[in-house]
Protein backbone atom coordinates (compact mmCIF):
# COMPACT_ATOMS: atom_id res chain seq x y z
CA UNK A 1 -11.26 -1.07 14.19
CA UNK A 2 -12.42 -1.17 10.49
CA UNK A 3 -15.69 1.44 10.22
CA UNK A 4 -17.21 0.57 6.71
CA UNK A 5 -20.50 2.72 5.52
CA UNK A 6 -22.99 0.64 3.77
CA UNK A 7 -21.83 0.11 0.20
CA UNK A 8 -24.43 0.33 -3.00
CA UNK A 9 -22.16 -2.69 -4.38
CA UNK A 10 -19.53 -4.45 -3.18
CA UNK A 11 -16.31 -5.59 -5.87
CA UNK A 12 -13.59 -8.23 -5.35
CA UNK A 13 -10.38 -9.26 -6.75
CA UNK A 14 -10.21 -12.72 -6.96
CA UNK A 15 -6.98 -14.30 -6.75
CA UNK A 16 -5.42 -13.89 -3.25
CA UNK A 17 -9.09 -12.18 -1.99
CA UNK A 18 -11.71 -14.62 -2.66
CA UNK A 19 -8.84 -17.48 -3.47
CA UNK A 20 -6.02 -18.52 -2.17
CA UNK A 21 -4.53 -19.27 -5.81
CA UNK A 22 -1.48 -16.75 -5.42
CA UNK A 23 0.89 -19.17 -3.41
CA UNK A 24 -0.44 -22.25 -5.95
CA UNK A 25 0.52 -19.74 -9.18
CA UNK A 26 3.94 -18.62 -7.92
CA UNK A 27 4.89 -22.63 -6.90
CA UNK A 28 3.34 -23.85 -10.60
CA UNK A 29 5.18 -20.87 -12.40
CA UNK A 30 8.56 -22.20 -10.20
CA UNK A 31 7.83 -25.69 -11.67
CA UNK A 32 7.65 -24.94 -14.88
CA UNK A 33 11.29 -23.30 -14.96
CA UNK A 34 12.74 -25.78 -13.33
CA UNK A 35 11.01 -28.74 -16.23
CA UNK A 36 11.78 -26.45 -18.76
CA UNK A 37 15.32 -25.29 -17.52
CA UNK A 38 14.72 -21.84 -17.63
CA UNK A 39 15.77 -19.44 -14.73
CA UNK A 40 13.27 -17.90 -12.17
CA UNK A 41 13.14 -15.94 -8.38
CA UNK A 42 10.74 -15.55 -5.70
CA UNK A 43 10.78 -12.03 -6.25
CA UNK A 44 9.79 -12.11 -9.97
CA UNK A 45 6.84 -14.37 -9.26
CA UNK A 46 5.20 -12.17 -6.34
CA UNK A 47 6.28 -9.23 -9.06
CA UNK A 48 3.13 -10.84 -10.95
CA UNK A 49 0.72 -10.56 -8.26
CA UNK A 50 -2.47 -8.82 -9.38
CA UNK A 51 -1.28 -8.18 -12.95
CA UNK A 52 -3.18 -9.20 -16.26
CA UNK A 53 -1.22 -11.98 -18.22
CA UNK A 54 0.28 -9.64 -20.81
CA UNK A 55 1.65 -7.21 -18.26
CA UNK A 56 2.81 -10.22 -16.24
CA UNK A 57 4.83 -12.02 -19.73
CA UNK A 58 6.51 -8.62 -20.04
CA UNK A 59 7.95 -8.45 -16.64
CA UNK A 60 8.86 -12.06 -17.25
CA UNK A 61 11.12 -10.57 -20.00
CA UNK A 62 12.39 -7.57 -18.40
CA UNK A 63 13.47 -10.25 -15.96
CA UNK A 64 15.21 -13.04 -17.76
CA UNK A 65 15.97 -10.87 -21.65
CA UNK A 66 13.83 -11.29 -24.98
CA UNK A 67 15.37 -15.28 -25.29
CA UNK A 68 13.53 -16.42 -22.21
CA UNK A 69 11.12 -19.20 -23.52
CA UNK A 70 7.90 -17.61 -23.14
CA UNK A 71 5.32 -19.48 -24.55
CA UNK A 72 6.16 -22.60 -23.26
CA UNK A 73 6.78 -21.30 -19.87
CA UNK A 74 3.64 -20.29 -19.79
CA UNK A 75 1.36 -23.65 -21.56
CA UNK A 76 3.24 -25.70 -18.82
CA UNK A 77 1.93 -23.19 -16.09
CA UNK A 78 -1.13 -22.89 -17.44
CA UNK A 79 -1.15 -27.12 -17.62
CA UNK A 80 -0.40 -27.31 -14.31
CA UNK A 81 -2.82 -24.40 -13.44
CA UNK A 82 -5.57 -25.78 -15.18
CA UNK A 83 -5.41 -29.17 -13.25
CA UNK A 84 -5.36 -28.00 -9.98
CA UNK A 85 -8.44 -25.89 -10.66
CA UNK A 86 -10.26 -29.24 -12.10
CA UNK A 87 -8.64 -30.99 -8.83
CA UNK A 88 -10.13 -28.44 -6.42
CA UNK A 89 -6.62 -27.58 -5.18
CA UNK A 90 -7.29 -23.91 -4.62
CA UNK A 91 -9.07 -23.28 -1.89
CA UNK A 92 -11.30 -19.97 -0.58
CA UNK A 93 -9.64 -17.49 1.98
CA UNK A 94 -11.27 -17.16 5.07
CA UNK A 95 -14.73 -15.81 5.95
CA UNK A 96 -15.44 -15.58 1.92
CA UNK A 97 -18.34 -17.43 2.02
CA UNK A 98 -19.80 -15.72 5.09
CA UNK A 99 -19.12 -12.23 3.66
CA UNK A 100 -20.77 -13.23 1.03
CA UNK A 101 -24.15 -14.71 2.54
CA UNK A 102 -24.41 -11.81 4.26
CA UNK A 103 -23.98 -9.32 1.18
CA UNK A 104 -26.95 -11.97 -0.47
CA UNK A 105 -28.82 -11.14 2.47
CA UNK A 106 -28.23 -7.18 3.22
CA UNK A 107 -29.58 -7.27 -0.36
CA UNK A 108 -25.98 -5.44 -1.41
CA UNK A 109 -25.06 -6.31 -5.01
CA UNK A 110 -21.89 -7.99 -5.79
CA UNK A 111 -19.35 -8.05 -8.42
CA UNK A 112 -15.65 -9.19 -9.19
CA UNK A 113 -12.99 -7.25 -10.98
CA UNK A 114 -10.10 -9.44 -11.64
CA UNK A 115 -6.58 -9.41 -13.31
CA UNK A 116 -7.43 -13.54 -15.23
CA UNK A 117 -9.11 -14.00 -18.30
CA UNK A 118 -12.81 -14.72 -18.64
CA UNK A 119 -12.32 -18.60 -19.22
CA UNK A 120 -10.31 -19.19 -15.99
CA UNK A 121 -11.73 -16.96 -13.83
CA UNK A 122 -15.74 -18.68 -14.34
CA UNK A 123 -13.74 -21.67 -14.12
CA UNK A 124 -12.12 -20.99 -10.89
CA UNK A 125 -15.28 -19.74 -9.27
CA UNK A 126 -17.71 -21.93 -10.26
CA UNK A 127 -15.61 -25.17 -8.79
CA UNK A 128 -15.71 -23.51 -5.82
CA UNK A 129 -19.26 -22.76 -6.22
CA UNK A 130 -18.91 -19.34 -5.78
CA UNK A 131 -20.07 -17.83 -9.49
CA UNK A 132 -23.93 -17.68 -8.43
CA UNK A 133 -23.10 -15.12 -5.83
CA UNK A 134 -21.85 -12.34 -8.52
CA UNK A 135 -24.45 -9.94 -10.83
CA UNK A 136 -21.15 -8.89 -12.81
CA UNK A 137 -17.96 -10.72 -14.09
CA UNK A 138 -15.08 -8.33 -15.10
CA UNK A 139 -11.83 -9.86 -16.24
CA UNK A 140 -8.73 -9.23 -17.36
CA UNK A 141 -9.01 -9.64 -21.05
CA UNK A 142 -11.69 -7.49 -21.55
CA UNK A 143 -10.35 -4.16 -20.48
CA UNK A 144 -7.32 -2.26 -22.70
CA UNK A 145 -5.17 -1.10 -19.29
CA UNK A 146 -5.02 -3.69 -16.44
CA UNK A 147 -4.78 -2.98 -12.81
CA UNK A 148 -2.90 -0.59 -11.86
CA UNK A 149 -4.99 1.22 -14.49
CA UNK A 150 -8.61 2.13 -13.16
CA UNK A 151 -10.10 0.28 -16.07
CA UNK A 152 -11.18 -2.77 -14.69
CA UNK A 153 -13.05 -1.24 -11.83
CA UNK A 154 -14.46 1.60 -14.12
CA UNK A 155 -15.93 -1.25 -16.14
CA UNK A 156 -17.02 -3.24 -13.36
CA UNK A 157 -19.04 -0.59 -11.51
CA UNK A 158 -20.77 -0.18 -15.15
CA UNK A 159 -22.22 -3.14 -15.44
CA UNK A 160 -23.31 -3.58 -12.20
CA UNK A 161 -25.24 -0.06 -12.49
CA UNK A 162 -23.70 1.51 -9.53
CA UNK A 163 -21.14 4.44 -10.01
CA UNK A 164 -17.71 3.94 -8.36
CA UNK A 165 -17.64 6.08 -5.54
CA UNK A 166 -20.72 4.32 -4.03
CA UNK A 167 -19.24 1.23 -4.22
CA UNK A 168 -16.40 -0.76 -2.28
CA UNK A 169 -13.52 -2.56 -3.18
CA UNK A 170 -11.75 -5.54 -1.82
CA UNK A 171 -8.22 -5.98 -3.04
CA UNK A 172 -5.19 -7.69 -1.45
CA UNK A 173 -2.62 -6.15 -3.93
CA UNK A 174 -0.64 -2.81 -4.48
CA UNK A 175 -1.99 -3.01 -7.96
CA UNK A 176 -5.52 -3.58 -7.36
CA UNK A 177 -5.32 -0.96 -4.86
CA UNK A 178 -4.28 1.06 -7.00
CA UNK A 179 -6.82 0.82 -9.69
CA UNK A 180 -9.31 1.26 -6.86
CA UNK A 181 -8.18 4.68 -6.31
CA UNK A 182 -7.42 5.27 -9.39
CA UNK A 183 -11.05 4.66 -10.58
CA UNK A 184 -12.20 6.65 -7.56
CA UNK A 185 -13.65 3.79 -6.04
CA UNK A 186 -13.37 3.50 -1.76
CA UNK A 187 -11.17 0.23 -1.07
CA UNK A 188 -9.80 -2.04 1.93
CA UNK A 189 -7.05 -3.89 1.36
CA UNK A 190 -6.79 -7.52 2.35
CA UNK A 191 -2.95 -8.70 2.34
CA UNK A 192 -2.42 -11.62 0.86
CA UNK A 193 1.46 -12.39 -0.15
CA UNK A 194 2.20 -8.50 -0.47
CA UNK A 195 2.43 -6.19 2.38
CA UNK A 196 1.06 -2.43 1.28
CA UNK A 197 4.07 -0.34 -0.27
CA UNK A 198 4.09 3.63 0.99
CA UNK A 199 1.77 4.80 -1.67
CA UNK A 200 -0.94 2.80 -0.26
CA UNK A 201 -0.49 4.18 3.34
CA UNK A 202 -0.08 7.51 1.82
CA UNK A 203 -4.03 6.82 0.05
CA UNK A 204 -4.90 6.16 3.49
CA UNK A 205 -6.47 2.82 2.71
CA UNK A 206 -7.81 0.98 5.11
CA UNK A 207 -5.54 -2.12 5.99
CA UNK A 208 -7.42 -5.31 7.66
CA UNK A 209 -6.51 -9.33 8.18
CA UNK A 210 -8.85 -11.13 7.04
CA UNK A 211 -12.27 -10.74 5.44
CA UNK A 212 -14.08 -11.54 8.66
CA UNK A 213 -12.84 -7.53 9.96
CA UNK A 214 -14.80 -6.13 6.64
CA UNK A 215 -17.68 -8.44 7.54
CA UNK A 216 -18.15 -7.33 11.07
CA UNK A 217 -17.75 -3.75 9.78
CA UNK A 218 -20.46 -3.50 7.70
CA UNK A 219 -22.95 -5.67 10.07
């Protein structure tokens, strides 16, 4: 059973944590090959998972060479992306909301540290009504090194006034994970798509199913 000390702040990712957008990115990114003609795997897509949008566009070439129509791979992704947000197509993962109440209540300040821009990720969370819940926004365009790199979560215990090591981080990805450690900063992982690779074990991190087993640990 998960044992959790009480945190000064608690920090999510967002996508595949506090959203289950993962499964809607890697079917839109699919689509858009197959409009635009362009090749694409399984494996490449959940290659993505947790990594900032220039990291991602360089795996993309690694993948498929320098000729691989970029650009407008990703403006029909992000077309189809941007719809299902206004739609209300991606929904919350499990037991987010009731984590969250009870962080509101225990008085434990919250933030998010994800791998999306600014624009996308307040758009994402406030259709789902979840931005008034979070003292501190940190996204993926506003650090130099994304996750793996502790950067993100560096910056996000900043501006929520709390150093890392007294905070906690929720992260369903290798990546994320890793800029937990990374930035010294205790984390559980979540799974989402992505089971945790050796180095993760190795970290001993703590490895849970669902929010709800984070929730009960720190009640």
């Amino acid at each position: 059973m998960l044992s959790l000390s009480r945190p000064r702040a608690v920090i999510f990712d967002m996508d595949g944590l506090l959203l289950d957008s993962e499964r809607v990115a890697l079917r839109f990114f699919e689509q858009a090959s197959r409009e635009l003609g362009t090749p694409w795997s399984a494996e490449v897509g959940l290659s993505l998972v947790g990594l900032n949008s220039k990291d991602a566009n360089l795996l993309i070439l690694k993948a498929f060479g320098e000729d691989f129509p970029l650009e407008a791979h990703r403006q029909r992704f992000g077309e189809l992306y941007e719809a299902a947000i206004v739609a209300g197509d991606i929904p919350l993962k499990p037991y987010v909301r009731e984590l969250l109440d009870y962080l509101v209540a225990a008085d434990i300040p919250r933030g998010v540290a994800t791998s999306t821009r600014r624009t996308r990720a307040e758009a994402k969370l406030a259709r789902v009504h979840l931005l008034p819940y979070f003292g501190a926004l940190t996204c993926g365009d506003e650090v130099v090194r994304g996750k793996p790199a502790p950067d993100i979560y560096e910056l996000a215990a900043r501006r929520i006034g709390v150093e890392p090591r007294d905070c906690l981080a929720l992260e369903d990805s290798n990546a994320g994970v890793r800029a937990a450690v990374s930035a010294s900063m205790p984390v559980v992982m979540v799974p989402d798509l992505l089971r945790p690779e050796a180095d993760i074990r190795r970290y001993g991190v703590p490895v849970v199913d669902s929010l709800k087993d984070v929730l009960i640990a720190l009640m």
